[in-house]
Protein backbone atom coordinates (compact mmCIF):
# COMPACT_ATOMS: atom_id res chain seq x y z
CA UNK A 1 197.38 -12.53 152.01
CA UNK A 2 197.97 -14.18 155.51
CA UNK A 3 196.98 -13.01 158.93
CA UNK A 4 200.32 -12.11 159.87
CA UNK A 5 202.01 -10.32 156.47
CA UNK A 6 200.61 -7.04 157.62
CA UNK A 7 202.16 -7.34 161.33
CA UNK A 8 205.45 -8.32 159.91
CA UNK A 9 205.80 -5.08 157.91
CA UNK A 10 204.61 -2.68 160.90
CA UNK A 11 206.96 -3.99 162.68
CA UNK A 12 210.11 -4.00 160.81
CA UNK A 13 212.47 -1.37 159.78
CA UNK A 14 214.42 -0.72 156.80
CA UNK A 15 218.08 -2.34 157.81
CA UNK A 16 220.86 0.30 158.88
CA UNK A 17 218.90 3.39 159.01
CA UNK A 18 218.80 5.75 161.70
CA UNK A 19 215.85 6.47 163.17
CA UNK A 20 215.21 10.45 163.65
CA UNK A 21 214.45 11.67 167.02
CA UNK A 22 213.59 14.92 167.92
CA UNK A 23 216.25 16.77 169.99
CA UNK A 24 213.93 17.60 172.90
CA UNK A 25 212.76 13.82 173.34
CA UNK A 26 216.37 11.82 172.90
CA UNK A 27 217.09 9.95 175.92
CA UNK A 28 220.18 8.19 177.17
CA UNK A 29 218.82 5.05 176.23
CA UNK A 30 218.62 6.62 172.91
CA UNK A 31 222.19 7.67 172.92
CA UNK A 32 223.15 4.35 174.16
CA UNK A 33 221.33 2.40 171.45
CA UNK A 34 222.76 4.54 168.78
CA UNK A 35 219.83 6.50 167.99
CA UNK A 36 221.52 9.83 168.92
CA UNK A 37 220.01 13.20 166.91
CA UNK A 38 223.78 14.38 166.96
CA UNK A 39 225.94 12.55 164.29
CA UNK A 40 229.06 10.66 165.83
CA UNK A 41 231.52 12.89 164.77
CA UNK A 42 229.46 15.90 166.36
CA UNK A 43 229.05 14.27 169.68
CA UNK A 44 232.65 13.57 169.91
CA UNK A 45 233.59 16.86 169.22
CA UNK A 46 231.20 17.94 171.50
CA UNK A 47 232.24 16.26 174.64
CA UNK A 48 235.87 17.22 174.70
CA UNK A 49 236.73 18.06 177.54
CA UNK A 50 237.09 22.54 178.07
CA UNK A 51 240.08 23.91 178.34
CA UNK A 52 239.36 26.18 181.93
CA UNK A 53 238.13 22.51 183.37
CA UNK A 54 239.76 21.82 186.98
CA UNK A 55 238.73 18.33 188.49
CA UNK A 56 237.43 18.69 191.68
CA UNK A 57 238.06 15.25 192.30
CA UNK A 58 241.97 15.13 191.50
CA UNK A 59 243.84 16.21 194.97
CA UNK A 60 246.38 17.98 193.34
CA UNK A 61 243.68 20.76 192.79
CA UNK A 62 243.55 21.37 196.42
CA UNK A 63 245.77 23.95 198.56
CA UNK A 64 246.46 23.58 202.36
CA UNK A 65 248.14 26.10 204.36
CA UNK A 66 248.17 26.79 208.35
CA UNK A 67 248.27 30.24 209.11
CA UNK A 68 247.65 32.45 212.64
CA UNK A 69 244.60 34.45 213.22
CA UNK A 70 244.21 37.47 212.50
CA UNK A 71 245.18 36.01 208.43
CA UNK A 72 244.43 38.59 206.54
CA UNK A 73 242.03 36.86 204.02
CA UNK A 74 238.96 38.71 203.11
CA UNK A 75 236.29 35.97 202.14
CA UNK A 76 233.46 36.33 199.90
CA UNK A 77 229.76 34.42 199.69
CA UNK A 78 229.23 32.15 196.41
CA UNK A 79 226.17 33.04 194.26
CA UNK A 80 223.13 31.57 196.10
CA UNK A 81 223.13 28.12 194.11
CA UNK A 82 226.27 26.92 195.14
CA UNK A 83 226.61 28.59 198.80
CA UNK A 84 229.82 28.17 200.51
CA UNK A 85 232.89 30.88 200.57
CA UNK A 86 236.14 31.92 198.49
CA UNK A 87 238.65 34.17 199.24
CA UNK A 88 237.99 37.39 197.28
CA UNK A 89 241.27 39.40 198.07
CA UNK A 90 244.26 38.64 200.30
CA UNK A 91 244.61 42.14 203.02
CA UNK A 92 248.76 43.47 201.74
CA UNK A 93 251.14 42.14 203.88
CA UNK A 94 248.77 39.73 205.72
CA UNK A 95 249.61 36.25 207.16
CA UNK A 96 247.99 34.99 203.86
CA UNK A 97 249.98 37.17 201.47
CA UNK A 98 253.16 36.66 203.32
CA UNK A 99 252.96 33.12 203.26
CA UNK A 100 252.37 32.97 199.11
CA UNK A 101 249.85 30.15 198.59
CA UNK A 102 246.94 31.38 199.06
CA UNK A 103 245.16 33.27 195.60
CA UNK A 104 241.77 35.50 195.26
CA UNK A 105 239.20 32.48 194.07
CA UNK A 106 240.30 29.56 195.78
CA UNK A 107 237.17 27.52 197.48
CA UNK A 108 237.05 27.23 201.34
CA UNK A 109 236.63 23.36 201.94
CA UNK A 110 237.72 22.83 205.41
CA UNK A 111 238.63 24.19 208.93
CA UNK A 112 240.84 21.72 210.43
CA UNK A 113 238.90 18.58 210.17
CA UNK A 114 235.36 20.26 209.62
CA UNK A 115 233.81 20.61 206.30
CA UNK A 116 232.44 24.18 205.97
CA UNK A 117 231.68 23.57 201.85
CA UNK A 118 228.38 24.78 200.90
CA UNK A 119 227.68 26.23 204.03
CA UNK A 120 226.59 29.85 204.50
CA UNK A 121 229.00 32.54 204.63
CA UNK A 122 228.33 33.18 209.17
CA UNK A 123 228.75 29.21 209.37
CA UNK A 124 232.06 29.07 207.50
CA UNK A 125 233.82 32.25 208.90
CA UNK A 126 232.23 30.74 212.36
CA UNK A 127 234.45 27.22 211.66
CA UNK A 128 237.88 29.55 211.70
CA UNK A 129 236.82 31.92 214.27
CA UNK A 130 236.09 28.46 216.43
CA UNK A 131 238.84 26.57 215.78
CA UNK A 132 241.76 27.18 219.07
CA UNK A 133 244.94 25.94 217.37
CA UNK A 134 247.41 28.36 217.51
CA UNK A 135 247.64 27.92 213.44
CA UNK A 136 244.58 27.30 211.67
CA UNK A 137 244.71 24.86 208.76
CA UNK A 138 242.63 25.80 205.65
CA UNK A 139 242.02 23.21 203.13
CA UNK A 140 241.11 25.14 200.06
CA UNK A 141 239.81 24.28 195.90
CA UNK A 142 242.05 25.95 193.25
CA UNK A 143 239.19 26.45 191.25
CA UNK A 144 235.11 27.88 190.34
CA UNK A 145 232.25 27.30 191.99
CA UNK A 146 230.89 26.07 189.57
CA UNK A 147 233.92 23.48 188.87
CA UNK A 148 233.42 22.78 192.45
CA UNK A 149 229.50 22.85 193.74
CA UNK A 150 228.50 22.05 189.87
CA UNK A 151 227.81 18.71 187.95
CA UNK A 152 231.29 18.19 187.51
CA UNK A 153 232.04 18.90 191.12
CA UNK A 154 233.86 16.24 193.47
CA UNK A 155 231.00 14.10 195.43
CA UNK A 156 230.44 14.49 199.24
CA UNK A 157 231.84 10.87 199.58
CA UNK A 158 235.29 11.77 198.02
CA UNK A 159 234.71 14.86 199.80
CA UNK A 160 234.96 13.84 203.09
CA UNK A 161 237.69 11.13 202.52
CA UNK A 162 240.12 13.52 201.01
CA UNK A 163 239.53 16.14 204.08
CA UNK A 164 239.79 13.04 206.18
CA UNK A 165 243.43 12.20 204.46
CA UNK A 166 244.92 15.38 204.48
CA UNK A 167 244.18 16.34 207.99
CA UNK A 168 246.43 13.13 208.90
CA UNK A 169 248.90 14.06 206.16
């Protein structure tokens, strides 16, 4: 037996077999390499795409509107990890209502050309209250907060191009 016959057969692996990972340690270099604990057919199934999902990067899942003070939208604080405001209920025969596109659940965004997302409930409301236009535009998300301030949620950077866009639009 040579010097190197035993290193050649630690170091080699049985041709086209998986290796078994444990769930807790697969990484995506794992999944990337093919050594994924989830079969392929699993993981494709897996990653389709839920039927409730709303991009929060696709524009056409935005709503603006310009409406005069008083508006009659009665906003409501997002759960601590995802701060920011949504209208909870629209005050019958407000501005808001009137007007028709405005719905109970829809994200506040922006104030004009300031980005009140993720801020605290004073600090947005504050944003309207400041803004002097005789119509104050809203820029609000048809959708969660967690479709919106979650991992799937739009990035600042698109963000703050989009509001940028559609106050010139």
């Amino acid at each position: 037996m040579g010097l190197f016959d035993g290193v050649k057969d630690a170091f080699s692996a049985p041709a086209l077999e998986r290796s078994v990972l444990d769930a807790e340690r697969e990484t995506p270099i794992d999944r990337w390499m093919g050594w994924s604990v989830k079969k392929e057919d699993e993981m494709q199934a897996g990653e389709a795409v839920p039927a409730n999902f709303i991009d929060a990067m696709d524009g056409e899942n935005y709503v603006k509107v310009a409406l005069e003070k008083p508006m009659g939208i009665i906003f409501e604080e997002n759960d601590e990890t995802f701060g920011g405001i949504f209208i909870q209920s629209l005050k019958e025969g407000g501005k808001a209502e009137v007007e028709g596109t405005l719905v109970p659940g829809d994200q506040l965004v922006a104030v004009g050309a300031v980005k009140v997302s993720g801020l605290p409930f004073d600090e947005a409301l504050g944003a309207i209250l400041a803004d002097g236009a005789s119509k104050t535009t809203l820029l609000l998300f048809r959708g969660s907060a967690d479709q919106f301030y979650g991992p799937t949620g739009a990035s600042q950077e698109w963000l703050d191009e989009y509001i940028a866009s559609s106050v010139n639009a």
